[in-house]
N, C-alpha and C. Protein backbone atom coordinates (compact mmCIF):
# COMPACT_ATOMS: atom_id res chain seq x y z
N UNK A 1 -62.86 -22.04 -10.43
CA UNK A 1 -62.02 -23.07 -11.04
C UNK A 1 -62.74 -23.63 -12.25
N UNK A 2 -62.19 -23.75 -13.67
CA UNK A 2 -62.46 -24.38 -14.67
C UNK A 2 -62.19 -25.52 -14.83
N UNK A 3 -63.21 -26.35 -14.53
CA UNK A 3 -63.24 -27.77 -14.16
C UNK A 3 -62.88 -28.33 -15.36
N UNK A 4 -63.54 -27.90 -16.61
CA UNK A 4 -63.13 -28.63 -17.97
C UNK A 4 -61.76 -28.60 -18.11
N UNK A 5 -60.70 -27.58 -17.77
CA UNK A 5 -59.39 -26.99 -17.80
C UNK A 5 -58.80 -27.67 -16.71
N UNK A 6 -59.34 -28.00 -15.69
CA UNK A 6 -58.68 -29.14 -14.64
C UNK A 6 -58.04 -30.35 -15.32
N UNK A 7 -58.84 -30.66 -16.09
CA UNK A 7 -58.77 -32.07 -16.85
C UNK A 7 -57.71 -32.04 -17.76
N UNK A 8 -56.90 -32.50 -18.17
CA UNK A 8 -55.84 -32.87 -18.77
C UNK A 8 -55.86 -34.44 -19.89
N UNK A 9 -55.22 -34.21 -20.86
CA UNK A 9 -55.66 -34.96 -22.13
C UNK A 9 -54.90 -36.78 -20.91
N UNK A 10 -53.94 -36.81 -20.45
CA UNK A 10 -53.80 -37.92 -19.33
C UNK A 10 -55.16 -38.49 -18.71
N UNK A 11 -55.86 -37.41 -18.23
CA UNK A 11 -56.88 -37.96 -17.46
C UNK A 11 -58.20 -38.55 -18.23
N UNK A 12 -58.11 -38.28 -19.64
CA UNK A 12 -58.90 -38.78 -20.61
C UNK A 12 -58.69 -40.36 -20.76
N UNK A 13 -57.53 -40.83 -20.51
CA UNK A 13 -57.35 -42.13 -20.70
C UNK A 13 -57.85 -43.25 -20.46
N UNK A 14 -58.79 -43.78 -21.54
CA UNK A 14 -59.70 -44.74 -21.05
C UNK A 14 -60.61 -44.18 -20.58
N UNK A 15 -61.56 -44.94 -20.25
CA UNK A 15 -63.10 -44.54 -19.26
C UNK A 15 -63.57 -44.45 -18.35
N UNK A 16 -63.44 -42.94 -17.45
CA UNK A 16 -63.55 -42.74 -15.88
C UNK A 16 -64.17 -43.66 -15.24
N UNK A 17 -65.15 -44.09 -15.63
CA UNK A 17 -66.27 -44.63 -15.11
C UNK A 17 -66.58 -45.47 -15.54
N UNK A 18 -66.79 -46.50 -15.14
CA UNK A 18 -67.01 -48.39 -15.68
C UNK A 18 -68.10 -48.52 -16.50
N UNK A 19 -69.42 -47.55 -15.47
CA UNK A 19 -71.01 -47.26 -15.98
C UNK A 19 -70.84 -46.67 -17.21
N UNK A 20 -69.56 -45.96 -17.79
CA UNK A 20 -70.32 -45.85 -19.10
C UNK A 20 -69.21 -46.58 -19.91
N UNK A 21 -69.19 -48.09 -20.00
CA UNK A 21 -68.08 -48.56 -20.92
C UNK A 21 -69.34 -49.11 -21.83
N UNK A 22 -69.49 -48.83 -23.42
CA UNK A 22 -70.15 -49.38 -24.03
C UNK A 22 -70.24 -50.89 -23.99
N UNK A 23 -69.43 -52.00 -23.64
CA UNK A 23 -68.93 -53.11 -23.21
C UNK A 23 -69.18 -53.93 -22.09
N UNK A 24 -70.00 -54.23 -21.46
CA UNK A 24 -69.71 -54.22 -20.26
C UNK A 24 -69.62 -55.43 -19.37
N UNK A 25 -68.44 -56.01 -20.10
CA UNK A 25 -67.77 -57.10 -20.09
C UNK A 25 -66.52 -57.24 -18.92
N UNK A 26 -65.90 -58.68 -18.47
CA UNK A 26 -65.22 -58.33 -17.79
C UNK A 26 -63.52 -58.02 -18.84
N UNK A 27 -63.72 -58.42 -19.96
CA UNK A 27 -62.69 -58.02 -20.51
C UNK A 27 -62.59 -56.74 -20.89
N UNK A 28 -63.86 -55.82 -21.36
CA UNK A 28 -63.12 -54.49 -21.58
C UNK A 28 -63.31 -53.73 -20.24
N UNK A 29 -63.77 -54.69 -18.51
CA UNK A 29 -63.42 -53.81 -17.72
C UNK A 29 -61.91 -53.77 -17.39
N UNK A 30 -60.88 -54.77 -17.50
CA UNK A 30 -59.96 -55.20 -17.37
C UNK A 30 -59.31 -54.33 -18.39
N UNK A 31 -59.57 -54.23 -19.49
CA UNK A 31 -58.87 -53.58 -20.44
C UNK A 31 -58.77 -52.23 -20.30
N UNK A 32 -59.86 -51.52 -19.60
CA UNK A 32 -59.77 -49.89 -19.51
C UNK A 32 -58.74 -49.63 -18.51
N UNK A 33 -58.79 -50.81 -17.39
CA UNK A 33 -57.68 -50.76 -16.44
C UNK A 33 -57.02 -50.68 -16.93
N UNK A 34 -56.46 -51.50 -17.62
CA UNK A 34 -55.05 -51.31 -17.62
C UNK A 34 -54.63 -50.53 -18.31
N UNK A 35 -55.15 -49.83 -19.09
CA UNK A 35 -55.37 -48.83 -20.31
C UNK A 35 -54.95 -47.06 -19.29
N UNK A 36 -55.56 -47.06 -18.24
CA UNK A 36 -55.87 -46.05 -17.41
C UNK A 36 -54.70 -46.66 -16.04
N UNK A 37 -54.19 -47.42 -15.90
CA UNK A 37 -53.08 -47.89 -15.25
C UNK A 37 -51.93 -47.65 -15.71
N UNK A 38 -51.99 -47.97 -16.96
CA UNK A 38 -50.29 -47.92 -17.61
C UNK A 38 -49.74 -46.25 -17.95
N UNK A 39 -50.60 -45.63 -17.70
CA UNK A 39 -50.69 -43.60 -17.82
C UNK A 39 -50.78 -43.35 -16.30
N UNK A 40 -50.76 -44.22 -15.16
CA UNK A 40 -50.72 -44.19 -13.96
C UNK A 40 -51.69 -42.99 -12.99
N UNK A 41 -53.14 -43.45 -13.86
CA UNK A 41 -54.24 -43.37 -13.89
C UNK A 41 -55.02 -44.32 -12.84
N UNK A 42 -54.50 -44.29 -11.49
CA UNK A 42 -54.64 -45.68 -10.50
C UNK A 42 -56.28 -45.57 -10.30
N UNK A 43 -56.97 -43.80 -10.28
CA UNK A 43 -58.70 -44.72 -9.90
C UNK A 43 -59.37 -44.28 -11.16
N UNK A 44 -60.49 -45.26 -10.57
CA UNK A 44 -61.75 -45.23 -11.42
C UNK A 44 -63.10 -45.73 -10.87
N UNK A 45 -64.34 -44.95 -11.15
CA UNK A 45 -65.03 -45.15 -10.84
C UNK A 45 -65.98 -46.37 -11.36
N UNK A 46 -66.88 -46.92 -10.80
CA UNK A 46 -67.64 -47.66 -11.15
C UNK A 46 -69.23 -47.07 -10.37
N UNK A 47 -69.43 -46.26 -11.06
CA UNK A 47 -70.63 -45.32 -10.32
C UNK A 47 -70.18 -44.73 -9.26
N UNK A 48 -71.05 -44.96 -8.25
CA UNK A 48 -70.10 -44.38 -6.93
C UNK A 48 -69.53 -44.84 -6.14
N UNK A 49 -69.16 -45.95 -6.55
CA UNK A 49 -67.67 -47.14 -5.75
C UNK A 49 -66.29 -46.36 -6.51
N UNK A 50 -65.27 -46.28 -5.85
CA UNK A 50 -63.88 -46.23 -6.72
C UNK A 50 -63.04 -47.60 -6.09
N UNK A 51 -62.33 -47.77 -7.35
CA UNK A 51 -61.58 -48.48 -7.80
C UNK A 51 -60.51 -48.26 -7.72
N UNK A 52 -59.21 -48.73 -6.97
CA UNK A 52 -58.24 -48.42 -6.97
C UNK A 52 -56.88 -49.48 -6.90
N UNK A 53 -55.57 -49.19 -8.02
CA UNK A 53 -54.74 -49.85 -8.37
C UNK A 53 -53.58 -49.25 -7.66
N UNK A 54 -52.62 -50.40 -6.53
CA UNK A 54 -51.53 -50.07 -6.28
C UNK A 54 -50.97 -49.71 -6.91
N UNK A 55 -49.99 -48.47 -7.14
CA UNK A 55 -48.87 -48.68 -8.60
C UNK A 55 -47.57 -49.03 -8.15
N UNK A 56 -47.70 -49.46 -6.71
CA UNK A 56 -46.16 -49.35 -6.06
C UNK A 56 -45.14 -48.52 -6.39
N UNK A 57 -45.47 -47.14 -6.52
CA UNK A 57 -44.32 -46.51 -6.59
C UNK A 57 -45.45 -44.98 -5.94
N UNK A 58 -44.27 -44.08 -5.59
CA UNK A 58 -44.81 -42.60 -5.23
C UNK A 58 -45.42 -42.09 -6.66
N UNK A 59 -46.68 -41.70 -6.88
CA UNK A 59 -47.05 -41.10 -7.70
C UNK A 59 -47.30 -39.06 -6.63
N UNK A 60 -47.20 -38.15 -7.99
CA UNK A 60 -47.34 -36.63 -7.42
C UNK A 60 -49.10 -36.43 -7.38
N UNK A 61 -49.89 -37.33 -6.85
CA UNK A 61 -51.36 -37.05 -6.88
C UNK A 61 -51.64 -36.70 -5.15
N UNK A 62 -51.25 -36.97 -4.57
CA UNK A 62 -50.91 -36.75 -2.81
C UNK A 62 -50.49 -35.14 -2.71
N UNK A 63 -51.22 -34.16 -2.27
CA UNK A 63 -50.55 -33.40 -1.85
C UNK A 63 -51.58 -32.07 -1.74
N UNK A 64 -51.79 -30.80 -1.34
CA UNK A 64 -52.11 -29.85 -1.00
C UNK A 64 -53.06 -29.31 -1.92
N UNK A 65 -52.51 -28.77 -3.56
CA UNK A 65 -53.00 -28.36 -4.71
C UNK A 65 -54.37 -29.45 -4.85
N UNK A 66 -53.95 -30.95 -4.66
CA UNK A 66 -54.74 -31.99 -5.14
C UNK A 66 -55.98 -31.78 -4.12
N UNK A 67 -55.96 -31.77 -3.36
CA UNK A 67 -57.04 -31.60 -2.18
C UNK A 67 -57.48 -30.39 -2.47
N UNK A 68 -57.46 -29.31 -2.57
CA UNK A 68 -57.82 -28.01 -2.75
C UNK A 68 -58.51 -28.16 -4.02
N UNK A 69 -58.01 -28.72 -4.90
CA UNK A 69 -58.84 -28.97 -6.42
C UNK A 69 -59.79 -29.70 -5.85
N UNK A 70 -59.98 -30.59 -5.01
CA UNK A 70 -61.23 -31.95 -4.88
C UNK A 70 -62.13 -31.03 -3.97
N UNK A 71 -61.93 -30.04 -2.95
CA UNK A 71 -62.23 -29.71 -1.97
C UNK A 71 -63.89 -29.35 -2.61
N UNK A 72 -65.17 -29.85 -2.14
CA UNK A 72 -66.81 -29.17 -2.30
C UNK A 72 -66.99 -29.21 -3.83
N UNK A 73 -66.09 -30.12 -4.56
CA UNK A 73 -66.64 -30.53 -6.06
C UNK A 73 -67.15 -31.61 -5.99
N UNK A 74 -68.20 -31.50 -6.99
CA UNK A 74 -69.61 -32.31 -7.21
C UNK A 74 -68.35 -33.99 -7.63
N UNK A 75 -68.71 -35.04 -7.11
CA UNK A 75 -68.28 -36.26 -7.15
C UNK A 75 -67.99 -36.86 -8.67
N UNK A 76 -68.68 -36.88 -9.68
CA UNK A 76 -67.85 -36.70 -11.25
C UNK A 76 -67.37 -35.76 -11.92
N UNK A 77 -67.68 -34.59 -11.03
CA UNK A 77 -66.51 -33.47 -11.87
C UNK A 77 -65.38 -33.18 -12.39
N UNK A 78 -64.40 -34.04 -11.86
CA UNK A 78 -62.66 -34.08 -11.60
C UNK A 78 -62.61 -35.84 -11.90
N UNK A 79 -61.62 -36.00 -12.15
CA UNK A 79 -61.08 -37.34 -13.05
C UNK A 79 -60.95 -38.35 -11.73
N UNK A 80 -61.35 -39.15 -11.05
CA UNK A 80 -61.21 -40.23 -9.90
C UNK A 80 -60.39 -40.58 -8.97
N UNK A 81 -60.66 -40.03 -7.99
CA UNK A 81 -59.74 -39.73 -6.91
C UNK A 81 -60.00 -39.90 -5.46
N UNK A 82 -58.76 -40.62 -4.40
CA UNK A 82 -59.53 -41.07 -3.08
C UNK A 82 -60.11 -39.74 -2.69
N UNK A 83 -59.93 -38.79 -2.90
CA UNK A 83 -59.73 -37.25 -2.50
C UNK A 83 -61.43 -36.75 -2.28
N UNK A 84 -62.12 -36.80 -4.06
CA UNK A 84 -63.42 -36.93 -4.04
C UNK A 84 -64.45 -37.85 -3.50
N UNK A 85 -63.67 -38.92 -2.82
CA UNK A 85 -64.37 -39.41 -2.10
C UNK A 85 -64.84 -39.57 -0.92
N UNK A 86 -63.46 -38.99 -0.32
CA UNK A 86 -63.56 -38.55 1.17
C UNK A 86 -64.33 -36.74 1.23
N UNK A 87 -64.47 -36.61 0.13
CA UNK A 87 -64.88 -35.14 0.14
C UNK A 87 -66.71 -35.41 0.25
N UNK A 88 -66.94 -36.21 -0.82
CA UNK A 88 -68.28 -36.69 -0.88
C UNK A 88 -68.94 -37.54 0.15
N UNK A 89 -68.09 -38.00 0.56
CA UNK A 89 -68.80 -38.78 2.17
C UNK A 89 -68.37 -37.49 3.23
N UNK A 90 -67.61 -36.96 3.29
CA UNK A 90 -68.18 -35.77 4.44
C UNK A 90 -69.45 -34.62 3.90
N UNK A 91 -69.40 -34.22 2.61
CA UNK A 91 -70.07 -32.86 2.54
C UNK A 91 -72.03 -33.70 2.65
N UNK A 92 -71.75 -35.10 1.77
CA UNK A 92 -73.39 -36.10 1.84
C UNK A 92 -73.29 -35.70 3.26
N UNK A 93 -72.98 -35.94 4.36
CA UNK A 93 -73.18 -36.45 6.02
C UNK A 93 -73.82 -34.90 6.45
N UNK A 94 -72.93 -33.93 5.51
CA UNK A 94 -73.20 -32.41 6.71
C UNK A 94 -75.03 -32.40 6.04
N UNK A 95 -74.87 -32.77 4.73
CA UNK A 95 -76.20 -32.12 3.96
C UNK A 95 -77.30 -33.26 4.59
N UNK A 96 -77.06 -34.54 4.67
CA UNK A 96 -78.06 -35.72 4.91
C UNK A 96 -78.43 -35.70 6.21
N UNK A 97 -77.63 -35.33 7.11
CA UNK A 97 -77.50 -35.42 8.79
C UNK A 97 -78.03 -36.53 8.76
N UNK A 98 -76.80 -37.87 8.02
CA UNK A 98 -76.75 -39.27 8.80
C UNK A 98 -75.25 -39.73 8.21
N UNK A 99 -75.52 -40.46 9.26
CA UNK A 99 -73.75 -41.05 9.16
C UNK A 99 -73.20 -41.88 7.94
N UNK A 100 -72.47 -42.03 7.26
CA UNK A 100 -71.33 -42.54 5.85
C UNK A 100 -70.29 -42.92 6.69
N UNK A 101 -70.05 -43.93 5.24
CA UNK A 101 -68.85 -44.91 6.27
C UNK A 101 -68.04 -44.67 4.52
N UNK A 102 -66.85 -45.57 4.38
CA UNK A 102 -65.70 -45.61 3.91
C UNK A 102 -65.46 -46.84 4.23
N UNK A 103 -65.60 -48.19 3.62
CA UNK A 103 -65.20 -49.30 3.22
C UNK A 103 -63.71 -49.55 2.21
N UNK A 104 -62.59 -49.96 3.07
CA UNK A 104 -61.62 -50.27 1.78
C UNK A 104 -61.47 -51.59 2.11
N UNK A 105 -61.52 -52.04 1.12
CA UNK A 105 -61.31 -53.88 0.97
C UNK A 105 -60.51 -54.25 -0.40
N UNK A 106 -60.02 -55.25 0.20
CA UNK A 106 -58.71 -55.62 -1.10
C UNK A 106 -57.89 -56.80 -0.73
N UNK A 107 -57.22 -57.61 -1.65
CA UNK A 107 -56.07 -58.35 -0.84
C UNK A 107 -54.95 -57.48 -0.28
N UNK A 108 -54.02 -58.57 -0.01
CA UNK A 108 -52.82 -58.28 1.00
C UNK A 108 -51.80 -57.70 -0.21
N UNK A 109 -51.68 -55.76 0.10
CA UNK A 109 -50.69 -55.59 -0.84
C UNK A 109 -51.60 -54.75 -1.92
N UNK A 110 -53.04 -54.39 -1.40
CA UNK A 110 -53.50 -53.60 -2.66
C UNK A 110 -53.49 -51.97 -2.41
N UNK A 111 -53.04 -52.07 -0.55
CA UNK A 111 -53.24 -50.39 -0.69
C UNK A 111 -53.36 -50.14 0.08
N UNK A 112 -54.83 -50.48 1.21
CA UNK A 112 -55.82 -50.41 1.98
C UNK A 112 -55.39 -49.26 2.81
N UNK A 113 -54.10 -49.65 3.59
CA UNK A 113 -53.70 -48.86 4.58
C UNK A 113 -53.59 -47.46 4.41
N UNK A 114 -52.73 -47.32 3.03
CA UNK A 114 -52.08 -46.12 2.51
C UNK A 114 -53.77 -45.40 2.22
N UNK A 115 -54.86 -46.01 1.57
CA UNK A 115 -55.65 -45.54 1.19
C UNK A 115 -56.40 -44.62 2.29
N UNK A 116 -56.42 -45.65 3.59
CA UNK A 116 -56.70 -44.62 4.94
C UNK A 116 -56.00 -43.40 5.43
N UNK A 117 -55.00 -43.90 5.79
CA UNK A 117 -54.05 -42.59 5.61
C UNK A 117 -54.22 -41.53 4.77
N UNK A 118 -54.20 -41.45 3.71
CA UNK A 118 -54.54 -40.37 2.99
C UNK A 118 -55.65 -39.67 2.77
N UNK A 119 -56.91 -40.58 3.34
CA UNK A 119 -58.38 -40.09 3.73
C UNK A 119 -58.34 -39.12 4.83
N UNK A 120 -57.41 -39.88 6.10
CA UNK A 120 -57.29 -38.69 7.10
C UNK A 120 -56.35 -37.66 6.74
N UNK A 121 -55.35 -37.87 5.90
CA UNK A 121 -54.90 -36.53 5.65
C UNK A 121 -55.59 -35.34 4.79
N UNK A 122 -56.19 -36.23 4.12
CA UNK A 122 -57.18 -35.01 3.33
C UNK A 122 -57.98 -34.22 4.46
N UNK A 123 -58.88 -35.30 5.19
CA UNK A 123 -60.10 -34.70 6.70
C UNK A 123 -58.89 -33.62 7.48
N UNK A 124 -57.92 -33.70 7.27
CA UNK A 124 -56.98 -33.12 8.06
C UNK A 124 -56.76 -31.65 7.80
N UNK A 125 -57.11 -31.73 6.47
CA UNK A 125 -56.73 -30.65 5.51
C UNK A 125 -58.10 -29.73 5.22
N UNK A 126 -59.53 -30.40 4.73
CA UNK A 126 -60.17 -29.84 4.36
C UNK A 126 -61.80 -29.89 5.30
N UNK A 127 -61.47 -30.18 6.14
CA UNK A 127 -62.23 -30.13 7.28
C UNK A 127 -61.99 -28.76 8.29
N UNK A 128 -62.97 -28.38 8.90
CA UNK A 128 -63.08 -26.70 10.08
C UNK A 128 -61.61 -27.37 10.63
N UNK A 129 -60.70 -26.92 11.09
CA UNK A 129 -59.05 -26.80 11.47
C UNK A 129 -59.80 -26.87 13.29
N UNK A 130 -59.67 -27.64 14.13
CA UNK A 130 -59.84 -26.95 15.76
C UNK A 130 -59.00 -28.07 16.20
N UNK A 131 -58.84 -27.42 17.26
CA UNK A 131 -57.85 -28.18 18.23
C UNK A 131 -57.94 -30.03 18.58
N UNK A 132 -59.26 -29.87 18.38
CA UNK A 132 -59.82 -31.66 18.53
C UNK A 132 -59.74 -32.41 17.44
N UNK A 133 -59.89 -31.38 16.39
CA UNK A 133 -59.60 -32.26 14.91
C UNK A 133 -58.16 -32.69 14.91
N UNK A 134 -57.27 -31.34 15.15
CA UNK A 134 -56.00 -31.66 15.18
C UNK A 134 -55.56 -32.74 16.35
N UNK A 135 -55.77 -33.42 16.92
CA UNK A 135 -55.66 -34.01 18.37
C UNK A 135 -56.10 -35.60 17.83
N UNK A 136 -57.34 -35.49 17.56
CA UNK A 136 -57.65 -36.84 17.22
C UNK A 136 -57.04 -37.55 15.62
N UNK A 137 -56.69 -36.33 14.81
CA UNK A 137 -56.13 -36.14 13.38
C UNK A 137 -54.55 -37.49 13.69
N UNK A 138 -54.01 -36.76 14.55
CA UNK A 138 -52.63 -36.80 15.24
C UNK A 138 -52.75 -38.18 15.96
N UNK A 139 -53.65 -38.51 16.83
CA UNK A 139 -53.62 -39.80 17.20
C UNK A 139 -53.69 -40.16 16.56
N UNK A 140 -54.87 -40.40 15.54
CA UNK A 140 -55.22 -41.99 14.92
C UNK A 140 -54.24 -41.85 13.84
N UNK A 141 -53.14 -41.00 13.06
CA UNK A 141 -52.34 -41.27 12.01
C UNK A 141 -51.06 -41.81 13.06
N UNK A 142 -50.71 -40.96 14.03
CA UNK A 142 -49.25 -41.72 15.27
C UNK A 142 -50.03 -43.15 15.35
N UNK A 143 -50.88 -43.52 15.50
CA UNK A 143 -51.08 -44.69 15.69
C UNK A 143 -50.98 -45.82 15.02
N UNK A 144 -50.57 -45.39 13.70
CA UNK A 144 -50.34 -46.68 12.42
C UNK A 144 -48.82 -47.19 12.90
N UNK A 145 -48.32 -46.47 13.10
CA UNK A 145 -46.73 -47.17 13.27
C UNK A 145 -46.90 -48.13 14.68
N UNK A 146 -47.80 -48.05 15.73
CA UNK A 146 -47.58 -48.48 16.57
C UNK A 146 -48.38 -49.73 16.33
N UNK A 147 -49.32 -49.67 15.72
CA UNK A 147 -49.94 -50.69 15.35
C UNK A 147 -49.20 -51.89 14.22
N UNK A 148 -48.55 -51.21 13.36
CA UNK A 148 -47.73 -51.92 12.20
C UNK A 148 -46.62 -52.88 13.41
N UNK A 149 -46.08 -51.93 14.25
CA UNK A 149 -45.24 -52.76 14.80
C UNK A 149 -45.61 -53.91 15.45
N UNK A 150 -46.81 -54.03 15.86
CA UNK A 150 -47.38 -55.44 16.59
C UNK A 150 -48.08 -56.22 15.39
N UNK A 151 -48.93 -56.13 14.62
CA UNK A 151 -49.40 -56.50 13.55
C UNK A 151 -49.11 -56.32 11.99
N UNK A 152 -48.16 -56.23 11.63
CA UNK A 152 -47.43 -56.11 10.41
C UNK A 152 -46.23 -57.55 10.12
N UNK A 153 -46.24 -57.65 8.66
CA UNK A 153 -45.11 -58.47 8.62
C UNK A 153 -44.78 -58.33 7.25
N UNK A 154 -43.68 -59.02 6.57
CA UNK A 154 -42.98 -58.96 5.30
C UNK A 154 -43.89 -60.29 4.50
N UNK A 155 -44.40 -60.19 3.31
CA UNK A 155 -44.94 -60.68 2.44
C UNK A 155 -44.27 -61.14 1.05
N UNK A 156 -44.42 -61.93 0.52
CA UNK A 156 -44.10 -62.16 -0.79
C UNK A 156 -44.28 -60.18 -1.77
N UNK A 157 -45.52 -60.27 -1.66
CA UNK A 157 -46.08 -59.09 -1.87
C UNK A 157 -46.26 -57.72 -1.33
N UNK A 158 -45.70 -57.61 -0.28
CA UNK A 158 -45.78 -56.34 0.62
C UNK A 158 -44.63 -56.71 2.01
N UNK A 159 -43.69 -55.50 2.05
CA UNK A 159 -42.42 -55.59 2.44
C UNK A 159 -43.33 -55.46 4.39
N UNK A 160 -44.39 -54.12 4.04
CA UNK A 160 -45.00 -54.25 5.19
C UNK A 160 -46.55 -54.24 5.74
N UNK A 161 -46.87 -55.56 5.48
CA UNK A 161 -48.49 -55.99 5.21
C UNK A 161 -49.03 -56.17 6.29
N UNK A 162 -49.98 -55.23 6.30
CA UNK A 162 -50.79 -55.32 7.60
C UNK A 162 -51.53 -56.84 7.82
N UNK A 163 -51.22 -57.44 8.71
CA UNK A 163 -51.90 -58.70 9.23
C UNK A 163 -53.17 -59.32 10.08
N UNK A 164 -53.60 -57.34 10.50
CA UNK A 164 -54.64 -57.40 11.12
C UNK A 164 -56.06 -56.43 10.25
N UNK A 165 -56.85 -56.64 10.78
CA UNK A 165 -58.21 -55.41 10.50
C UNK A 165 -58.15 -54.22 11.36
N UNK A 166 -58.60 -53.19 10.69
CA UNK A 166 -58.75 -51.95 11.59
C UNK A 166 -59.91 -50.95 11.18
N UNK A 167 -60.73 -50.58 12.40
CA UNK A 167 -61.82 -50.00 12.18
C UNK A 167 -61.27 -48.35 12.40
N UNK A 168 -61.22 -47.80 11.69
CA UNK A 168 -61.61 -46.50 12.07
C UNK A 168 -62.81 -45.38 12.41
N UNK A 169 -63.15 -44.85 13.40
CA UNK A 169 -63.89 -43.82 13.48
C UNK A 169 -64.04 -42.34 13.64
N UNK A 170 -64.27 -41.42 12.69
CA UNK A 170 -64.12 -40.62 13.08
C UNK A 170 -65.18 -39.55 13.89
N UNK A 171 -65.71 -38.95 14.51
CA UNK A 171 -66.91 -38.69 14.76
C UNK A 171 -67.32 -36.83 14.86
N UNK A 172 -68.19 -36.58 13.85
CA UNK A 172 -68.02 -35.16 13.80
C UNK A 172 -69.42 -34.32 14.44
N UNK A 173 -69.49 -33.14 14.30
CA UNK A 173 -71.02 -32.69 15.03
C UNK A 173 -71.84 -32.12 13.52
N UNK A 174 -72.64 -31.30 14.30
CA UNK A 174 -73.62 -31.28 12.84
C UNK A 174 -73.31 -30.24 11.99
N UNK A 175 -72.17 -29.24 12.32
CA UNK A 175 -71.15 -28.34 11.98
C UNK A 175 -70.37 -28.89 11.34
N UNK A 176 -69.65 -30.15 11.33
CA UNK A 176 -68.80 -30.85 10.63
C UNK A 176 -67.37 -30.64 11.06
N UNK A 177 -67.83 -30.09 12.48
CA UNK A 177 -66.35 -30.18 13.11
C UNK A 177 -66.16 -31.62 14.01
N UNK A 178 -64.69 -31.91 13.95
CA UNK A 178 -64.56 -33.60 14.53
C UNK A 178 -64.52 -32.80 16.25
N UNK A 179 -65.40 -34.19 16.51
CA UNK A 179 -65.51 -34.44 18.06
C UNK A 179 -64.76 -35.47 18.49
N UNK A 180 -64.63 -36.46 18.14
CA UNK A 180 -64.01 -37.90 18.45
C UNK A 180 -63.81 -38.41 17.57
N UNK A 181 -63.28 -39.89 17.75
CA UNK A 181 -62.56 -40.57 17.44
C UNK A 181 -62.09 -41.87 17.76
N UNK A 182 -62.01 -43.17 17.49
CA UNK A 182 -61.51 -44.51 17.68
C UNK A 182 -61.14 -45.08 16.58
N UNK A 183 -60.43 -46.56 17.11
CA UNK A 183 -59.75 -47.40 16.22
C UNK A 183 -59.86 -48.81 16.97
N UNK A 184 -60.60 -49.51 16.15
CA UNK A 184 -60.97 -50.83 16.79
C UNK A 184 -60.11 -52.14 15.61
N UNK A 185 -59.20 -52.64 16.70
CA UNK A 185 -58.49 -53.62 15.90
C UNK A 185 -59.03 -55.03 16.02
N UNK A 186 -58.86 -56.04 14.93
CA UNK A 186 -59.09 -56.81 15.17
C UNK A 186 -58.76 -57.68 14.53
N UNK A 187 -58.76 -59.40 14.31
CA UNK A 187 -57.78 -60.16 13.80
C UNK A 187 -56.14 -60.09 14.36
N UNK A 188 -56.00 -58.92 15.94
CA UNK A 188 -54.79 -58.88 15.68
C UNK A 188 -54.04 -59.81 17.33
């Protein structure tokens, strides 16, 4: 894959990465946002934190091709994406043999949930395929609706805003195939 050819004159928009804004102010961080928002350009890095903007609407960055492009590429190679990140905290864990976590934090209405979800659908996708992956894959995503229904509510800002915290775990071997799995709620 021609990574330079991956890239598209869109994904140029503004400055991937915060670390290299000649500026480094909170106005031209604000400004690249929105600069890289309004081309619906939702991440960006800030070294190796990403940054990410609801756009409230379905964007075509979710899906099969997109994961397969992120899949064992080096973490600034490809333009900022939850994709490379969940890629880079599993492939660090197989190479480091120690455990990475995945922190999403935000207000009410920035994402959070959707952002998990789509972490396990990627692990779903580009992780060894076995019966336990698929099993625990399957619980902990069936389990958002059941959870939304006890801890969810309608917001000024979010039609359906999670009201509680939720820990996820996923737990893999030194193969990088998933063994287990939990979900520890709380606030709820």
């Amino acid at each position: 894959l021609d990574m330079e050819g991956a890239l598209t004159a869109r994904d140029r928009v503004g400055i991937q990465d915060f670390v290299l804004l000649d500026e480094t102010t909170e106005t031209a961080f604000l400004s690249n946002l929105k600069k890289r928002f309004g081309k619906d350009l939702i991440y960006t890095y800030i070294g190796t934190l990403l940054v990410s903007v609801n756009p409230y609407k379905e964007l075509d960055i979710y899906n099969r091709k997109q994961m397969d492009v992120y899949m064992g590429v080096n973490f600034f190679e490809l333009p900022p994406h939850i994709y490379a990140l969940a890629d880079t905290a599993y492939h660090t864990m197989l190479t480091e043999f120690n455990n990475h976590f995945i922190l999403i934090s935000g207000e009410s209405g920035a994402g959070k949930t959707e952002a998990s979800k789509k972490i396990l659908q990627y692990y779903a996708v580009s992780c060894p395929s076995t019966t336990l992956l698929n099993t625990v894959r399957d619980k902990m995503l069936m389990s958002n609706p059941v959870l939304e229904a006890f801890g969810n509510a309608k917001t000024l800002k979010n039609d359906n805003s999670s009201r509680f915290g939720k820990y996820m775990d996923i737990q893999f071997d030194s193969q990088g195939d998933a063994v287990g799995g939990h979900i520890l709620n709380y606030l709820l």
